[in-house]
C-alpha atoms as a PDB file:
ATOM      1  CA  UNK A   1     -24.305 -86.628  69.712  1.00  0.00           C
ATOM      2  CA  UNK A   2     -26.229 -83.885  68.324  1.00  0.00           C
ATOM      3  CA  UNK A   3     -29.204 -85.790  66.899  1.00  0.00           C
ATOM      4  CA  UNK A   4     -31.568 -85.795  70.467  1.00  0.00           C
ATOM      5  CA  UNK A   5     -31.080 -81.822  70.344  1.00  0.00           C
ATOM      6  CA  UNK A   6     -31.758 -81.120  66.669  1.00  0.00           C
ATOM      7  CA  UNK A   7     -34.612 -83.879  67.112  1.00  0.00           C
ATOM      8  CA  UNK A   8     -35.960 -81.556  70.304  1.00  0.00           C
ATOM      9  CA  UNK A   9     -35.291 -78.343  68.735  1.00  0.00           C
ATOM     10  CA  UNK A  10     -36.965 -79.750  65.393  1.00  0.00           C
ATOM     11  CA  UNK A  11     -40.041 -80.807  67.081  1.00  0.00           C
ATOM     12  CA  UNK A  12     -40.767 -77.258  68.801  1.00  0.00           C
ATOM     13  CA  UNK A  13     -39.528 -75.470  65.539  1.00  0.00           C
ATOM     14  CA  UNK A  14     -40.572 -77.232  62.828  1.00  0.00           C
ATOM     15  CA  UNK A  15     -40.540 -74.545  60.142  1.00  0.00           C
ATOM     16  CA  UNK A  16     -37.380 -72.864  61.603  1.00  0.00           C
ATOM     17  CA  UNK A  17     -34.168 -73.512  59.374  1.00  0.00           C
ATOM     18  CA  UNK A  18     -30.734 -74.407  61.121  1.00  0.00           C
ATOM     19  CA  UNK A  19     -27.376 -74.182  59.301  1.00  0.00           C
ATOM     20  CA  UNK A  20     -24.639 -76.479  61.123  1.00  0.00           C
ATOM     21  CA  UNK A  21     -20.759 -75.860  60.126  1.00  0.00           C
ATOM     22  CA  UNK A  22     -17.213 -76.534  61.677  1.00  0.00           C
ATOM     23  CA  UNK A  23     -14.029 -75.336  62.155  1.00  0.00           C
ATOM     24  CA  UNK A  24     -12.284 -78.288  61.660  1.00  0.00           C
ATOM     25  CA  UNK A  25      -9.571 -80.093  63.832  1.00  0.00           C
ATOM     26  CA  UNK A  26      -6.547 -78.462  62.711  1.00  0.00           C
ATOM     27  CA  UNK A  27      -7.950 -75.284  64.050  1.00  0.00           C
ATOM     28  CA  UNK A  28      -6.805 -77.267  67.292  1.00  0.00           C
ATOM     29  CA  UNK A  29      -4.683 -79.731  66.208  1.00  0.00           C
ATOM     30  CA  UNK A  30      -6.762 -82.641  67.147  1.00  0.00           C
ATOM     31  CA  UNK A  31      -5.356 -85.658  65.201  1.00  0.00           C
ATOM     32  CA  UNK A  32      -5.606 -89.576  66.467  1.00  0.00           C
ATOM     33  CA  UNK A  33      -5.131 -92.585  64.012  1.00  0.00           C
ATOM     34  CA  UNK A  34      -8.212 -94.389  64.491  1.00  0.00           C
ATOM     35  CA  UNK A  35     -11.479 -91.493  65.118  1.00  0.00           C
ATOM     36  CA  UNK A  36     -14.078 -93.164  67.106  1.00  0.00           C
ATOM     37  CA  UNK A  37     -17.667 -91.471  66.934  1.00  0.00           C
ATOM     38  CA  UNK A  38     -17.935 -88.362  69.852  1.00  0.00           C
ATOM     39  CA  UNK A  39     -13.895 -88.273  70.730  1.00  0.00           C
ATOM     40  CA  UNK A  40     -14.067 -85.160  68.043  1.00  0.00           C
ATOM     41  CA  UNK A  41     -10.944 -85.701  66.607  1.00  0.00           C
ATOM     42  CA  UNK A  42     -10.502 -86.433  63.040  1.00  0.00           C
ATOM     43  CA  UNK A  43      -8.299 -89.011  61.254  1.00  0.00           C
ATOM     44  CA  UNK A  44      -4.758 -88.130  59.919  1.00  0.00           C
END
């Protein structure tokens, strides 16, 4: 889901470096079974 703003931001900053991190889910105890791609929960 991030890929059409780094993609923007890239294109109007090329020479600009961006660091991208996370806190991870159990930081907020998001756990399902079966992660799908944008529900931003991750796998237990």
């Amino acid at each position: 889901m991030n890929g059409p703003w780094f993609d923007n931001f890239h294109k109007e900053f090329p020479n600009l470096p961006v660091g991208v991190s996370e806190y991870g889910c159990e930081a907020l105890n998001w756990h399902i079974s079966d992660p799908k791609a944008g529900d931003y929960t991750e796998g237990v």
